[in-house]
PDB file of N, CA and C in Angstrom:
ATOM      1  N   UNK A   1      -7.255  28.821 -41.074  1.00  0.00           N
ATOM      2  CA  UNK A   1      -6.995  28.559 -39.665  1.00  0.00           C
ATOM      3  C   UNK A   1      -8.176  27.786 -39.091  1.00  0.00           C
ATOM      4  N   UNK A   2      -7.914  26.621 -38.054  1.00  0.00           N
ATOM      5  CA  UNK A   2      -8.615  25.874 -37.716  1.00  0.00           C
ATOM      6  C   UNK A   2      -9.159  26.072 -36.683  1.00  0.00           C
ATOM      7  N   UNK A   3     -10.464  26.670 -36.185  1.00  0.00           N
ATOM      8  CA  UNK A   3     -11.452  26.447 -34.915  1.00  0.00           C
ATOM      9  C   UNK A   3     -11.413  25.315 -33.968  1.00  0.00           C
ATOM     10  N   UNK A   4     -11.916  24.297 -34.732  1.00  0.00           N
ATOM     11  CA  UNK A   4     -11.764  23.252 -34.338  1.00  0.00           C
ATOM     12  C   UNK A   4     -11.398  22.520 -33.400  1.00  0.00           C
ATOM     13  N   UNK A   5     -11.710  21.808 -31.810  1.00  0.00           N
ATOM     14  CA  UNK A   5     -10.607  21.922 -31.464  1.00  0.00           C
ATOM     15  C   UNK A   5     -10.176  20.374 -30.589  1.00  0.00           C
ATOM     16  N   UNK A   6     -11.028  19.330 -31.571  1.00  0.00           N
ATOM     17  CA  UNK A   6     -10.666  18.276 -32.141  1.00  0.00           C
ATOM     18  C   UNK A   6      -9.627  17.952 -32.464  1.00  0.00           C
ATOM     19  N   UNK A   7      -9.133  19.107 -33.731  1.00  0.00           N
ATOM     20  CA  UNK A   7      -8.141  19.001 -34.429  1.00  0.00           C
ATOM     21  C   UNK A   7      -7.022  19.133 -33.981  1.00  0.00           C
ATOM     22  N   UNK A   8      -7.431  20.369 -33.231  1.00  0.00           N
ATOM     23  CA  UNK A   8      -6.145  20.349 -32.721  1.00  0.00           C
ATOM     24  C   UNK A   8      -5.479  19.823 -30.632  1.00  0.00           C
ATOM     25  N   UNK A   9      -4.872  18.600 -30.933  1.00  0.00           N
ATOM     26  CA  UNK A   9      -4.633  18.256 -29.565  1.00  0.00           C
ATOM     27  C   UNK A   9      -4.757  19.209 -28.602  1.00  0.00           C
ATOM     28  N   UNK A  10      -4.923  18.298 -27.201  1.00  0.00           N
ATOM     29  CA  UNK A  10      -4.873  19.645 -26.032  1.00  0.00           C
ATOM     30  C   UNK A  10      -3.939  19.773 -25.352  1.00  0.00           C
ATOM     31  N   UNK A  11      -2.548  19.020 -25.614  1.00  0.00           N
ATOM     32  CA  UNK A  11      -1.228  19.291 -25.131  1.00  0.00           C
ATOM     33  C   UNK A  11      -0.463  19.992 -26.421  1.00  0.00           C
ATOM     34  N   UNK A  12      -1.037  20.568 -27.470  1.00  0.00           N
ATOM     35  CA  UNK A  12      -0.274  21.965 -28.515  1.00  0.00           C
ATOM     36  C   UNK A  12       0.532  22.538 -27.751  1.00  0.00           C
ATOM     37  N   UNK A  13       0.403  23.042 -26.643  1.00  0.00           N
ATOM     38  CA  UNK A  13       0.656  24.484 -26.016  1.00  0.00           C
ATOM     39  C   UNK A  13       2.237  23.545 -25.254  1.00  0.00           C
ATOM     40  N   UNK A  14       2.298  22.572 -24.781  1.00  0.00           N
ATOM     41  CA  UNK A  14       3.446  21.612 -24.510  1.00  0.00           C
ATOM     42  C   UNK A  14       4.023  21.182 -25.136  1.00  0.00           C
ATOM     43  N   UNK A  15       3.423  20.973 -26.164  1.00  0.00           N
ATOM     44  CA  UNK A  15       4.588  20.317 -27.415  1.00  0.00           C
ATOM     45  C   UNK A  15       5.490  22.054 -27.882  1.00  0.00           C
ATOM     46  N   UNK A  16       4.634  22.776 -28.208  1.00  0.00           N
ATOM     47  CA  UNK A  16       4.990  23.942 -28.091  1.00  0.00           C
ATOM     48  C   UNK A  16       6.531  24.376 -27.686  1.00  0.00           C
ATOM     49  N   UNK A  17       5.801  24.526 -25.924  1.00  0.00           N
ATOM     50  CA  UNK A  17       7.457  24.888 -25.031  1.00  0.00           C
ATOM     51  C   UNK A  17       7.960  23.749 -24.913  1.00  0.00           C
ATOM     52  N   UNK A  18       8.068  22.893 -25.529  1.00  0.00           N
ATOM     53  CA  UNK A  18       9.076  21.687 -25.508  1.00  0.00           C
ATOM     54  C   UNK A  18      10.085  22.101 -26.457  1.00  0.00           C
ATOM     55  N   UNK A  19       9.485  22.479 -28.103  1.00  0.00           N
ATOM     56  CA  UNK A  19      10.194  22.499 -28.293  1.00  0.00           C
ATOM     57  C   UNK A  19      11.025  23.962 -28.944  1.00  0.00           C
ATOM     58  N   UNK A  20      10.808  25.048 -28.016  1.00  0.00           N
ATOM     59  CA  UNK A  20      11.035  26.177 -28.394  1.00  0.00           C
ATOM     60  C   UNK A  20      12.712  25.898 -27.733  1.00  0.00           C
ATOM     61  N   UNK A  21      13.413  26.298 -28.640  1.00  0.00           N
ATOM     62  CA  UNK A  21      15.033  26.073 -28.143  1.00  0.00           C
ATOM     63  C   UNK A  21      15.546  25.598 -28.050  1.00  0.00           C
ATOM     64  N   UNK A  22      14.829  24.113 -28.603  1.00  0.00           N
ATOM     65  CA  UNK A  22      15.115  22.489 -28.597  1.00  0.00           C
ATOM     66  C   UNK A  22      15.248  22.088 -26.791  1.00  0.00           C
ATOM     67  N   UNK A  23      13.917  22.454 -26.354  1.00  0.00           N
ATOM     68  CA  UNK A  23      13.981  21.845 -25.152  1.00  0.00           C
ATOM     69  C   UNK A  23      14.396  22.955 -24.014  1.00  0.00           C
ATOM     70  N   UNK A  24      15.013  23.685 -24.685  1.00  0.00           N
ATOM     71  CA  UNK A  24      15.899  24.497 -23.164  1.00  0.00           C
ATOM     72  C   UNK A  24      14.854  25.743 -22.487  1.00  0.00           C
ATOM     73  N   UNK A  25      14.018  25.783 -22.942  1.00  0.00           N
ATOM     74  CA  UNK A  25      13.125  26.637 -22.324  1.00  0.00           C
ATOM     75  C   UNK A  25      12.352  25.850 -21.010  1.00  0.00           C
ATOM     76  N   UNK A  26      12.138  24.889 -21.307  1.00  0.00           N
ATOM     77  CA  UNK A  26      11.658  23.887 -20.560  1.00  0.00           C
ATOM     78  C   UNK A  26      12.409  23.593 -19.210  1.00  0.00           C
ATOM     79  N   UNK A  27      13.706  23.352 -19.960  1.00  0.00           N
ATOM     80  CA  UNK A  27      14.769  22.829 -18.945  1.00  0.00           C
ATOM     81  C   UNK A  27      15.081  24.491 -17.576  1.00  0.00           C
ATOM     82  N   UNK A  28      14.782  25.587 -18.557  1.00  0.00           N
ATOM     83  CA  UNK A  28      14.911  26.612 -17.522  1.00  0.00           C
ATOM     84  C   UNK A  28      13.816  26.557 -16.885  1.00  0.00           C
ATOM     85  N   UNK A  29      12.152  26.533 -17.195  1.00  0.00           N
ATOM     86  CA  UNK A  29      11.165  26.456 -16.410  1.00  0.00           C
ATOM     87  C   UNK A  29      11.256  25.778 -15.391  1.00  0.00           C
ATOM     88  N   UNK A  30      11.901  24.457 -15.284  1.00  0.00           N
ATOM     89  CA  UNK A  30      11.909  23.616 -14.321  1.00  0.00           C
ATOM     90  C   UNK A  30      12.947  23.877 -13.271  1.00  0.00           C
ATOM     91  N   UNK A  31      13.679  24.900 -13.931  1.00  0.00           N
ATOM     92  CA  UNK A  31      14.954  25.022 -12.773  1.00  0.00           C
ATOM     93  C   UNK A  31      14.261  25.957 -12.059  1.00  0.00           C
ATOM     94  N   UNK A  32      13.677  27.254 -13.118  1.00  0.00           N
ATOM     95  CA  UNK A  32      13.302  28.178 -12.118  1.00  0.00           C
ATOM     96  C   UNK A  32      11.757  28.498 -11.398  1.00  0.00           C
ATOM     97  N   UNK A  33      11.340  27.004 -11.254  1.00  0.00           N
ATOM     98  CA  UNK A  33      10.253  26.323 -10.724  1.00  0.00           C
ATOM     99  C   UNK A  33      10.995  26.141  -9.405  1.00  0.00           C
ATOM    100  N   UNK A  34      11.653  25.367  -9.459  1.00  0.00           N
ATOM    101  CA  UNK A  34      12.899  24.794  -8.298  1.00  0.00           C
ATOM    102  C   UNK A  34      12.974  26.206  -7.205  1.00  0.00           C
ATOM    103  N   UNK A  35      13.956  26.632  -7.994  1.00  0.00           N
ATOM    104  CA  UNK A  35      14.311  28.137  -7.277  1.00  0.00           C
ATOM    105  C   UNK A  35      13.063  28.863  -6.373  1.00  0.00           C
ATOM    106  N   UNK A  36      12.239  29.121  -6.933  1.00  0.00           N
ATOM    107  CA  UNK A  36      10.634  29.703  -6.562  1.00  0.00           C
ATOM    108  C   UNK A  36      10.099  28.527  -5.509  1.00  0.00           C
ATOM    109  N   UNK A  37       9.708  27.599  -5.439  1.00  0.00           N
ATOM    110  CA  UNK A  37       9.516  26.212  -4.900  1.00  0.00           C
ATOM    111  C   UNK A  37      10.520  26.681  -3.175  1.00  0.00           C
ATOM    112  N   UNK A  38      12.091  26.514  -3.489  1.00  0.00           N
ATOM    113  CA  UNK A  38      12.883  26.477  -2.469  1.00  0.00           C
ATOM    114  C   UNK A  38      12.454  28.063  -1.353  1.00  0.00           C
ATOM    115  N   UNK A  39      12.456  29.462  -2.279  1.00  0.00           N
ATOM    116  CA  UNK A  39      11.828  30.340  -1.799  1.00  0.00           C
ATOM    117  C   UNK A  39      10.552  30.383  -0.859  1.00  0.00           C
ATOM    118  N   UNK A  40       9.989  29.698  -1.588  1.00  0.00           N
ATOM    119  CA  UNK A  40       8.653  29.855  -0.794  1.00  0.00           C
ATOM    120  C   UNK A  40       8.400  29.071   0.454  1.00  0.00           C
ATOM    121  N   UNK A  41       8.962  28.060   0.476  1.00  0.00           N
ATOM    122  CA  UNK A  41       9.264  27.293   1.749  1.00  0.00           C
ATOM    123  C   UNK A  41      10.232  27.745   2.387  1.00  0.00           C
ATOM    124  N   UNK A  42      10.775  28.428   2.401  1.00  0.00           N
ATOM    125  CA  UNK A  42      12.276  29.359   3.589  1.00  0.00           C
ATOM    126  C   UNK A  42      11.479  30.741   3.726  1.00  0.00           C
ATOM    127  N   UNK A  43      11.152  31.534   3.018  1.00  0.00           N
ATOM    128  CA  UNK A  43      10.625  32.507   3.500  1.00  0.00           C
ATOM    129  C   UNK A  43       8.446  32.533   3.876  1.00  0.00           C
ATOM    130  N   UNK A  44       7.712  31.100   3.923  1.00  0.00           N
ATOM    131  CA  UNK A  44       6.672  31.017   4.255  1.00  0.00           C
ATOM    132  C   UNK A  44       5.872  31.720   3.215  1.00  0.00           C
ATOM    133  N   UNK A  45       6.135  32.424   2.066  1.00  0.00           N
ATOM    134  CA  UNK A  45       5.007  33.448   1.046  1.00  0.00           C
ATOM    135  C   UNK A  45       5.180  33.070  -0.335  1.00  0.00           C
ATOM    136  N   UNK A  46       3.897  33.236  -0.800  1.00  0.00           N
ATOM    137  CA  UNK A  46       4.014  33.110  -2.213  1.00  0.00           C
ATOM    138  C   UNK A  46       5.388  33.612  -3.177  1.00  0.00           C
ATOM    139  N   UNK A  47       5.050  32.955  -4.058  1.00  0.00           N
ATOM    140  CA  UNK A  47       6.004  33.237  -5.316  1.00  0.00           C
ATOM    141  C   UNK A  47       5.429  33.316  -6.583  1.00  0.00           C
ATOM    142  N   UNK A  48       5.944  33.589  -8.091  1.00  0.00           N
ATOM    143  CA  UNK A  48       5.418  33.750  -9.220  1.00  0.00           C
ATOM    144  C   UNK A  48       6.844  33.185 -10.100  1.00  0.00           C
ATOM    145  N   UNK A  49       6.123  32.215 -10.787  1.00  0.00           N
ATOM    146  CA  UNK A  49       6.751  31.822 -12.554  1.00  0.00           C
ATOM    147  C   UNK A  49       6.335  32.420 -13.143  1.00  0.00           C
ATOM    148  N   UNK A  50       6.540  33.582 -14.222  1.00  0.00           N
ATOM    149  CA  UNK A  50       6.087  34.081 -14.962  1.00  0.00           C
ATOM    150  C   UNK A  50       6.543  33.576 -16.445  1.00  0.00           C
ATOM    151  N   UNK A  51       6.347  33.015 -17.429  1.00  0.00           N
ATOM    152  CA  UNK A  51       6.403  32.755 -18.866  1.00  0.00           C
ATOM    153  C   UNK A  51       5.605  33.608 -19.592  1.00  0.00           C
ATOM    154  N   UNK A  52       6.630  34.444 -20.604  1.00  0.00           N
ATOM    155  CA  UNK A  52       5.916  35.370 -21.770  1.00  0.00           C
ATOM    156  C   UNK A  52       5.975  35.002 -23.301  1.00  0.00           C
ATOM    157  N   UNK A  53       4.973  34.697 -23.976  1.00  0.00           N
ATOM    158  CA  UNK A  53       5.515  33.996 -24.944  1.00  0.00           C
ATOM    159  C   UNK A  53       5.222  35.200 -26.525  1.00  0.00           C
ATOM    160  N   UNK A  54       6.501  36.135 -26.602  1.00  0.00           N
ATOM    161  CA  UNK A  54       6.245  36.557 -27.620  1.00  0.00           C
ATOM    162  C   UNK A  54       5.897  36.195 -29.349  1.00  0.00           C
ATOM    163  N   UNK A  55       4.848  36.594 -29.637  1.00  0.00           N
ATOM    164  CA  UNK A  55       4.548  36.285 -31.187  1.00  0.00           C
ATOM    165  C   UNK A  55       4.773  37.053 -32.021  1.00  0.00           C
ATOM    166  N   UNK A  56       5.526  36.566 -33.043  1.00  0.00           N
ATOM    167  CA  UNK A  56       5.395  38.112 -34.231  1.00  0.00           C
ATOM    168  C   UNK A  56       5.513  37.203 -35.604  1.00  0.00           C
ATOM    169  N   UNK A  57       4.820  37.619 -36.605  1.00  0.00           N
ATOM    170  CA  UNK A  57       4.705  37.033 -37.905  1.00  0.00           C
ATOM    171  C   UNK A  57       6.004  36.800 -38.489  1.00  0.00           C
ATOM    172  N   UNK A  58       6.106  35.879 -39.397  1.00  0.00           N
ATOM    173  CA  UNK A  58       7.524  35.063 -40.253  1.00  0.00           C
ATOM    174  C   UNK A  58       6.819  35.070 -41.833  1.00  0.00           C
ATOM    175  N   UNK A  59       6.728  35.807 -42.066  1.00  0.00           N
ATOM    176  CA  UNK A  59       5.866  35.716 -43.508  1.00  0.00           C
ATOM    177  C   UNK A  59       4.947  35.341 -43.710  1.00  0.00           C
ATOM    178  N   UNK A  60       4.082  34.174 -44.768  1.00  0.00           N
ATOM    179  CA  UNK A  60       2.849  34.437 -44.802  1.00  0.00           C
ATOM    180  C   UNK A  60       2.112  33.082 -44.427  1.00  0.00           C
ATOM    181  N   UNK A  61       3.374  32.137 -43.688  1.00  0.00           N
ATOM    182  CA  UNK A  61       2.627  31.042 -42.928  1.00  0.00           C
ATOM    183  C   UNK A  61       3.444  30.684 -41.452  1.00  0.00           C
ATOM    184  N   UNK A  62       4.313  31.581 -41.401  1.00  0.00           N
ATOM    185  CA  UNK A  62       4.976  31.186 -40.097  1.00  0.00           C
ATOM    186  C   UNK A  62       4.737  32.223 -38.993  1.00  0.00           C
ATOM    187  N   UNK A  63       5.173  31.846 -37.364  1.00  0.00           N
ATOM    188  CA  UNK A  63       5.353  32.974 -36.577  1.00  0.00           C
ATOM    189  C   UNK A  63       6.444  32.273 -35.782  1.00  0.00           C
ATOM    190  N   UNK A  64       7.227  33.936 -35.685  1.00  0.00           N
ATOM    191  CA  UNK A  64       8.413  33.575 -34.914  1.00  0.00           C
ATOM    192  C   UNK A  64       7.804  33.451 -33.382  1.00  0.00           C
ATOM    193  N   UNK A  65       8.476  32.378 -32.109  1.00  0.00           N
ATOM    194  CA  UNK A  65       7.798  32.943 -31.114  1.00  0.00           C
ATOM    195  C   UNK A  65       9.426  32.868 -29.814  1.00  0.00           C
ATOM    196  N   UNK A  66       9.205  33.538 -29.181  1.00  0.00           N
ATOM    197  CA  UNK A  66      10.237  34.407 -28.342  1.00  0.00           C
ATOM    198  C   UNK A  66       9.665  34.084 -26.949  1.00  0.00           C
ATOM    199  N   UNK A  67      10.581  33.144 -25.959  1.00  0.00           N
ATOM    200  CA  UNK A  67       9.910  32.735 -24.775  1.00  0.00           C
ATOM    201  C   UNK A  67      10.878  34.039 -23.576  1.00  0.00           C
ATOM    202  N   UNK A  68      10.498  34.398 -22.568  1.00  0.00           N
ATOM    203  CA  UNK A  68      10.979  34.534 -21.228  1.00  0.00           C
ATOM    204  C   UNK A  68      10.778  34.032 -20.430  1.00  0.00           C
ATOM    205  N   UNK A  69      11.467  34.046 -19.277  1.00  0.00           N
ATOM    206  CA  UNK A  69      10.971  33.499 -18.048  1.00  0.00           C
ATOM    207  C   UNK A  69      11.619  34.502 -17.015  1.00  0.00           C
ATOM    208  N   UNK A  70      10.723  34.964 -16.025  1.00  0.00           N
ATOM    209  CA  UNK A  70      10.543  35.663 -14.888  1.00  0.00           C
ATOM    210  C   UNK A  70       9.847  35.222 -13.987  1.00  0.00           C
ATOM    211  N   UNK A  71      10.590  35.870 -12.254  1.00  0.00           N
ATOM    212  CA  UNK A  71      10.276  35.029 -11.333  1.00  0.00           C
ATOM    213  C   UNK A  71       9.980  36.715 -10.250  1.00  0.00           C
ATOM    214  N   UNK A  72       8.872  35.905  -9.893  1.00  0.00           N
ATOM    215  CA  UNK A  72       8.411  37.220  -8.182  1.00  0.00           C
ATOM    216  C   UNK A  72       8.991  36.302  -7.039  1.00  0.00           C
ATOM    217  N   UNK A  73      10.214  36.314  -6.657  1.00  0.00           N
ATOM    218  CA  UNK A  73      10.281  35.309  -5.588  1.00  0.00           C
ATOM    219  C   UNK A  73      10.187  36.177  -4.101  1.00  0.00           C
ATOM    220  N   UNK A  74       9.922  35.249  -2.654  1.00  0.00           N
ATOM    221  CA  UNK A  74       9.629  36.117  -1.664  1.00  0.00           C
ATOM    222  C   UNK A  74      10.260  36.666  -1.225  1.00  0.00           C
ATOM    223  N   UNK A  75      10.016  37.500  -0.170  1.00  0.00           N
ATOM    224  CA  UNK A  75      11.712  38.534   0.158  1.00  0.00           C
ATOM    225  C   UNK A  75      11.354  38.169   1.270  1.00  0.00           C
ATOM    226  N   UNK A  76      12.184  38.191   2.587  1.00  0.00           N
ATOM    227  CA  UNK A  76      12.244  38.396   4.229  1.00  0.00           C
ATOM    228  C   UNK A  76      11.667  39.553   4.546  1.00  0.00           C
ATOM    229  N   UNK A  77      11.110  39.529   5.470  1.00  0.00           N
ATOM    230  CA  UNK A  77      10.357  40.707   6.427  1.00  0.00           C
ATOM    231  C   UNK A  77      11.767  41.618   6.753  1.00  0.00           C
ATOM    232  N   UNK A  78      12.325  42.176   6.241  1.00  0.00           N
ATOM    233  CA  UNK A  78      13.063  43.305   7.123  1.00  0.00           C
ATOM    234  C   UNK A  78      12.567  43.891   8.514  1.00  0.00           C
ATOM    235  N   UNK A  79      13.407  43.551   9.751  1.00  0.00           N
ATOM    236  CA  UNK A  79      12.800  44.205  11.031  1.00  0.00           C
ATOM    237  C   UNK A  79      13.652  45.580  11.308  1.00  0.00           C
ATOM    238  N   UNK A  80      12.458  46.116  12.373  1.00  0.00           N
ATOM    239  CA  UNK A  80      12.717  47.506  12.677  1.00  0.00           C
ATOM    240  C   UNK A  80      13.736  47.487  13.289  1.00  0.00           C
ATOM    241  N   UNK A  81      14.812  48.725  13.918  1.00  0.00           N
ATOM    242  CA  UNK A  81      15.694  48.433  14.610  1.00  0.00           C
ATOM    243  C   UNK A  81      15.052  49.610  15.353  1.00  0.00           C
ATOM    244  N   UNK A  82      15.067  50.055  16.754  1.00  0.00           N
ATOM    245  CA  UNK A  82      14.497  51.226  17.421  1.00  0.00           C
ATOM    246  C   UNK A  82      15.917  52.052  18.004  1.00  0.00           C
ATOM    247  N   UNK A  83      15.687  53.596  17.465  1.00  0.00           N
ATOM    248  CA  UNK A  83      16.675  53.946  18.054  1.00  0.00           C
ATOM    249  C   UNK A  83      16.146  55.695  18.837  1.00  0.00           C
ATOM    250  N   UNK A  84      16.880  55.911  19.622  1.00  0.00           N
ATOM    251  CA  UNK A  84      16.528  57.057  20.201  1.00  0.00           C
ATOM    252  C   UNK A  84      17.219  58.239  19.335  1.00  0.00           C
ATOM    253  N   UNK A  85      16.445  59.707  19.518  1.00  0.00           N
ATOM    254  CA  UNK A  85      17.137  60.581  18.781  1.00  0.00           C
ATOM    255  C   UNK A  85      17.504  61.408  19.646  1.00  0.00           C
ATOM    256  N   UNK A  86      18.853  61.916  19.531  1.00  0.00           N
ATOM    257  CA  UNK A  86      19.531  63.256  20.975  1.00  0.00           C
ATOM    258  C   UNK A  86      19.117  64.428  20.152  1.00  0.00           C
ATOM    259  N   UNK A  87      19.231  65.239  21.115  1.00  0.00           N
ATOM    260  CA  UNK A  87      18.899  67.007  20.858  1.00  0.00           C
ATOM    261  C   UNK A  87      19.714  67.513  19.266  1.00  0.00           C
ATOM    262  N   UNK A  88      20.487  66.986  18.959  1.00  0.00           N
ATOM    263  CA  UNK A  88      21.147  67.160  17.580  1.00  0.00           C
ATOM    264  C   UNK A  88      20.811  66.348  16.534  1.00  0.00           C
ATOM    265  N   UNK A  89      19.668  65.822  16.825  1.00  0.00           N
ATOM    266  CA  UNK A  89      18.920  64.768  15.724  1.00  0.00           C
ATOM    267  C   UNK A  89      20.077  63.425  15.186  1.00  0.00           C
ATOM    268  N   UNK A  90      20.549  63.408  15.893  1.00  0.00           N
ATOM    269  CA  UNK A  90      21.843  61.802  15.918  1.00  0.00           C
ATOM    270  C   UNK A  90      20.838  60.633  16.513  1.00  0.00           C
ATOM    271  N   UNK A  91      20.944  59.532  16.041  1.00  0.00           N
ATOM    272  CA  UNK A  91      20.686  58.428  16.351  1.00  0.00           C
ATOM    273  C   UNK A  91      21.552  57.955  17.258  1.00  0.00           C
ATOM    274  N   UNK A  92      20.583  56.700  18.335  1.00  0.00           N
ATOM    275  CA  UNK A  92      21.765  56.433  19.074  1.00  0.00           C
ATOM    276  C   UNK A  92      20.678  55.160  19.634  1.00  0.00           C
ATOM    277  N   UNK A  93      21.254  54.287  19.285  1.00  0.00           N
ATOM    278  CA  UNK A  93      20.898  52.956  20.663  1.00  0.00           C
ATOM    279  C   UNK A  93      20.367  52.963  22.026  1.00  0.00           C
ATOM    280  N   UNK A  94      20.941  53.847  22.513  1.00  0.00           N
ATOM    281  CA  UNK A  94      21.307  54.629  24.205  1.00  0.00           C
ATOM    282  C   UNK A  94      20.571  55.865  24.082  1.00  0.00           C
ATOM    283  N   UNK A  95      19.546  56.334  25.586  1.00  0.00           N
ATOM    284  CA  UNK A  95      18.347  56.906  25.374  1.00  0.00           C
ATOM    285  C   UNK A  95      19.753  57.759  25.649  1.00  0.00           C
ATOM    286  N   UNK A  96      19.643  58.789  24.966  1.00  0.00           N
ATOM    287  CA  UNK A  96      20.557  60.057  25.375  1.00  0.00           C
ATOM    288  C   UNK A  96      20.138  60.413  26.962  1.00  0.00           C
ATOM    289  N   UNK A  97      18.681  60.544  26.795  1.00  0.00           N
ATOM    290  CA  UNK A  97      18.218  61.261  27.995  1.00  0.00           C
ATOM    291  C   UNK A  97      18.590  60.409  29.699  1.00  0.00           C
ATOM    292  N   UNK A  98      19.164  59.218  29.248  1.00  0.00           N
ATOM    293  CA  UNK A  98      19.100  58.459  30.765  1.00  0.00           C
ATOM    294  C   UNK A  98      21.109  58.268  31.403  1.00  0.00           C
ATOM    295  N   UNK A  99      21.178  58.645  32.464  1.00  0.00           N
ATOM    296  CA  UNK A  99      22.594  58.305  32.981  1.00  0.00           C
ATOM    297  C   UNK A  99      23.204  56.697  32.556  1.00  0.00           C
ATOM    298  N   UNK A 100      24.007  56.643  32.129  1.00  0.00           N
ATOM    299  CA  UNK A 100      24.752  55.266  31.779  1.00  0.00           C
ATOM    300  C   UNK A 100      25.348  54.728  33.136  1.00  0.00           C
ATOM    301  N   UNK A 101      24.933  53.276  33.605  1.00  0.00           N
ATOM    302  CA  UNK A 101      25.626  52.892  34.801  1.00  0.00           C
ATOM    303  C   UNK A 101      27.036  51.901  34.745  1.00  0.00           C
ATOM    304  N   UNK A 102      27.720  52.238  35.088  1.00  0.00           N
ATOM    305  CA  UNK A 102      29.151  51.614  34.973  1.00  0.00           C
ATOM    306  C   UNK A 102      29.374  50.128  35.636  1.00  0.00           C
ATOM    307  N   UNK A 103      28.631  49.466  35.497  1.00  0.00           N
ATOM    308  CA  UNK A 103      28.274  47.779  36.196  1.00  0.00           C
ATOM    309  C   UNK A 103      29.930  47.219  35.645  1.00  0.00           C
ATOM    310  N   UNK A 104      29.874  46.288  36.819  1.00  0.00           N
ATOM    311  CA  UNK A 104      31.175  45.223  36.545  1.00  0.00           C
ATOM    312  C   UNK A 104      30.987  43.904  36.649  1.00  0.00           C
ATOM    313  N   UNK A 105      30.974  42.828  35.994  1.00  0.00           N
ATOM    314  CA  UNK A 105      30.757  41.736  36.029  1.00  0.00           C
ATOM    315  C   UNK A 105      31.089  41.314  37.573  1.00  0.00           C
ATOM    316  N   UNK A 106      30.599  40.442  37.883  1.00  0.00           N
ATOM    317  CA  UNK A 106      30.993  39.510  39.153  1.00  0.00           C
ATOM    318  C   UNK A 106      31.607  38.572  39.104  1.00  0.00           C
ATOM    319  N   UNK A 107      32.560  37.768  39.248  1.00  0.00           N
ATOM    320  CA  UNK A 107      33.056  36.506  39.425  1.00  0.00           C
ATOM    321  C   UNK A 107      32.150  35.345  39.995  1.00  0.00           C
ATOM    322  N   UNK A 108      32.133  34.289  39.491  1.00  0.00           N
ATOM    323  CA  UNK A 108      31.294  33.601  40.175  1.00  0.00           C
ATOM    324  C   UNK A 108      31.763  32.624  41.234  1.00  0.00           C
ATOM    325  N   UNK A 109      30.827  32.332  42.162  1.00  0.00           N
ATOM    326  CA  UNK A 109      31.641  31.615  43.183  1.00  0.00           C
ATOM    327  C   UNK A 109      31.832  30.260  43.020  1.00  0.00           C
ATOM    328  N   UNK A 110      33.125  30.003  43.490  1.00  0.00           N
ATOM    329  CA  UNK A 110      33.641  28.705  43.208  1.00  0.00           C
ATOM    330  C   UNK A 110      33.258  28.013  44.277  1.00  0.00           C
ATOM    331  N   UNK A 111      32.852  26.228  43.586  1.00  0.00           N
ATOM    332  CA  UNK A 111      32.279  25.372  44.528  1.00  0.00           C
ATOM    333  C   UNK A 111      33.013  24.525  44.797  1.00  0.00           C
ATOM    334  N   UNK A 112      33.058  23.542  45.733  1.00  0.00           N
ATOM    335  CA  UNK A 112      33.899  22.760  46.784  1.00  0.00           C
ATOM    336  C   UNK A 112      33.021  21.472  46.110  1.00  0.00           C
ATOM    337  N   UNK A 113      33.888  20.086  46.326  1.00  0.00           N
ATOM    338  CA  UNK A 113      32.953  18.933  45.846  1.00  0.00           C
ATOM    339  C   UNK A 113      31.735  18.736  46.254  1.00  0.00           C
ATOM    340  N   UNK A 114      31.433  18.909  46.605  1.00  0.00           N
ATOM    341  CA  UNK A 114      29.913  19.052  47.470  1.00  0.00           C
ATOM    342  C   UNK A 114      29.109  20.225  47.002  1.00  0.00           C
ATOM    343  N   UNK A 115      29.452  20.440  46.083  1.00  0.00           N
ATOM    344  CA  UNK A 115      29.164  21.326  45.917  1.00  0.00           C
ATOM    345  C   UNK A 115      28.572  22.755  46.074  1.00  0.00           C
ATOM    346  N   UNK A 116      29.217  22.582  47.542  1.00  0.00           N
ATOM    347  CA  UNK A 116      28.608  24.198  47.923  1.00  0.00           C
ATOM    348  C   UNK A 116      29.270  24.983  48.184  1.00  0.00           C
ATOM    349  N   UNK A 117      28.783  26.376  47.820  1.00  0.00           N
ATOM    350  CA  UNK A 117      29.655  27.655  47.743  1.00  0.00           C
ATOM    351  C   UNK A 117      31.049  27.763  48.813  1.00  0.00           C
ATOM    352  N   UNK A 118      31.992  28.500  48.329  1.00  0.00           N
ATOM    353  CA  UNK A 118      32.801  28.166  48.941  1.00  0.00           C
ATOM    354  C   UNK A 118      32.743  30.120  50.059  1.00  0.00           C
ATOM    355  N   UNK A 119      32.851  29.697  51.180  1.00  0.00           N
ATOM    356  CA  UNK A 119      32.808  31.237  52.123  1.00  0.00           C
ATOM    357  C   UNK A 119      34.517  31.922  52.414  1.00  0.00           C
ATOM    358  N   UNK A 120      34.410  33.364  51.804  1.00  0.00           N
ATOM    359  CA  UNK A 120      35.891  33.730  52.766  1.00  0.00           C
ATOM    360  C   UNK A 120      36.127  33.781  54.241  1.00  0.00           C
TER     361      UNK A 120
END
């Protein structure tokens, strides 16, 4: 095994995931670059590409290698909603404790070309 590192180019690691799958690992990185990319600009917060590149020996000159791809994308702030609690521990919108007032819309008054209110 070679130290060296002359020898060995410094785009290995690209030629690499190029060609793990004949390309399609790649082709998913870039999509789910995209995806993460679109996230992070709609919800304002970071994101994560994650690539795992499993190794495990192939006999006594090869290694198999096993890609994933995982994503931390951002989530929305979930907001509070405030609610009051009545004497029976029920939730409710409406302070239990306050009288409800029975309001009726008004009609609005109709205007004359001149636009001014019109009097009964």
């Amino acid at each position: 095994m070679s130290t060296n590192t002359e020898e060995a180019p410094a785009n290995s690691f690209i030629k690499t995931l190029a060609e793990l799958r004949k390309g399609a690992v790649l082709n998913q990185l870039s999509e789910t670059l995209a995806e993460v990319n679109r996230a992070v600009m709609e919800h304002r917060k970071g994101g994560e590409v994650i690539i795992k590149l499993k190794l495990t020996p192939s006999g006594e000159e090869m290694i198999n290698v096993k890609a994933s791809i995982s994503t931390k994308l951002p989530v929305a702030e979930s907001k509070d909603t405030a609610f009051f609690v009545d004497d029976d521990g029920n939730l409710s919108r409406n302070n239990p404790n306050q009288s409800e007032f029975n309001l009726k819309a008004l009609e609005s008054p109709t205007l004359n070309k001149e636009h001014k209110v019109k009097t009964a």
